[in-house]
C-alpha atoms as a PDB file:
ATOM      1  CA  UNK A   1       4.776 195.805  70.997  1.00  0.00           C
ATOM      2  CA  UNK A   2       3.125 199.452  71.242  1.00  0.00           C
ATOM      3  CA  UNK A   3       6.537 201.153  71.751  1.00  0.00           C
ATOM      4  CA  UNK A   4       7.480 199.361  68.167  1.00  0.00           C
ATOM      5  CA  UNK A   5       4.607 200.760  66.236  1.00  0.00           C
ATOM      6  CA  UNK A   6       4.931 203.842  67.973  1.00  0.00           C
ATOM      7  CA  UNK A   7       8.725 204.565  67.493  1.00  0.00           C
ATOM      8  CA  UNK A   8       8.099 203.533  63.904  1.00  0.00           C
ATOM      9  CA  UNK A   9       5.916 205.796  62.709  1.00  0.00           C
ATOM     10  CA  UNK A  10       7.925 208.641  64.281  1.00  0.00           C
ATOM     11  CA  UNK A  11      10.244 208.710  61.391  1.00  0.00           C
ATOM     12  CA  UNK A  12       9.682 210.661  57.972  1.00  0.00           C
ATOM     13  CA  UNK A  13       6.384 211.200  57.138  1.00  0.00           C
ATOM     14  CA  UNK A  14       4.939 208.906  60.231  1.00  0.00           C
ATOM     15  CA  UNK A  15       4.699 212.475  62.065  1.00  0.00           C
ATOM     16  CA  UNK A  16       1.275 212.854  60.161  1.00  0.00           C
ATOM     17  CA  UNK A  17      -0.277 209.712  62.382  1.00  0.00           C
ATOM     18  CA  UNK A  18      -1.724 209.249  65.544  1.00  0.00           C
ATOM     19  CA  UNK A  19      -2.457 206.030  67.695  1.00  0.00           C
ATOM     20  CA  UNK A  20      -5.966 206.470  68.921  1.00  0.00           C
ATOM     21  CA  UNK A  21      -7.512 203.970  71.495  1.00  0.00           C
ATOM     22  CA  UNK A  22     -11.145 203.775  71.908  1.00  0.00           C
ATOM     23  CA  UNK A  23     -12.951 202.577  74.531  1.00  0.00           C
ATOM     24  CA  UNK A  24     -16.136 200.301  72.922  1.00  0.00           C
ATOM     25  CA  UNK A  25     -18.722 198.160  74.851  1.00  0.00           C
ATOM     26  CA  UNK A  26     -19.338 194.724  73.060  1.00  0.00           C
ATOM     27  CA  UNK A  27     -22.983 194.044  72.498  1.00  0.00           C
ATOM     28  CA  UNK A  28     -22.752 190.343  72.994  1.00  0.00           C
ATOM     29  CA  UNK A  29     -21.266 190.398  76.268  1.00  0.00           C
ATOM     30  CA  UNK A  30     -21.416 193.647  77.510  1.00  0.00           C
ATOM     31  CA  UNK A  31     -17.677 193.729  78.675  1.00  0.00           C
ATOM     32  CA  UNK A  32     -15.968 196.887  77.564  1.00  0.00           C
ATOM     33  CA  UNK A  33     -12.986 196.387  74.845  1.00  0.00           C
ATOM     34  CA  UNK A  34      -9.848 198.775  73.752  1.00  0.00           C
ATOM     35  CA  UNK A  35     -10.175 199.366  70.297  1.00  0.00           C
ATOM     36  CA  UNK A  36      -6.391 200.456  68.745  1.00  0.00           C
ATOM     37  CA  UNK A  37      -5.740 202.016  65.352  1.00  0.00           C
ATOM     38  CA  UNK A  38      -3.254 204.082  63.529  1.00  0.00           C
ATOM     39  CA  UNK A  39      -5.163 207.206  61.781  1.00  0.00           C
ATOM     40  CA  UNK A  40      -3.695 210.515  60.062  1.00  0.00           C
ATOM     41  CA  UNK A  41      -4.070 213.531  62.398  1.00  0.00           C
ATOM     42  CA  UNK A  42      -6.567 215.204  60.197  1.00  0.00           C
ATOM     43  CA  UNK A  43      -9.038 212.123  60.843  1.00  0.00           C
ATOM     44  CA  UNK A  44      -8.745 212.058  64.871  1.00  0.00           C
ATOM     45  CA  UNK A  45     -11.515 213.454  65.617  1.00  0.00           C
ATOM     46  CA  UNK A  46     -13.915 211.505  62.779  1.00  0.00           C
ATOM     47  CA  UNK A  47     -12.730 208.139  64.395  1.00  0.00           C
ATOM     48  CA  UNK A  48     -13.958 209.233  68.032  1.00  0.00           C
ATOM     49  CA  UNK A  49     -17.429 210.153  66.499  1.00  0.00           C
ATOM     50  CA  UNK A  50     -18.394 207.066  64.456  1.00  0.00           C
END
């Protein structure tokens, strides 16, 4: 499924995104989870600091 979302953003104006995955600890369990989203390249480095 990642090669989909990836191959279609690379067309047109998709060059302008980036898939980020962050790594985020869950505070019920403790149990670390892989957080995936789709953000414009300007806006990288604002999703790895919230």
């Amino acid at each position: 499924m990642a090669k989909k979302t990836v191959a279609s953003i690379q067309k047109g104006e998709g060059r302008a995104f980036a898939k980020v995955i962050k790594m985020v600890k869950s505070p019920k369990t403790g149990a670390y989870m892989f957080q995936e989203e789709i953000v414009h390249n300007d806006k990288v480095k604002d999703h790895f600091t919230k």
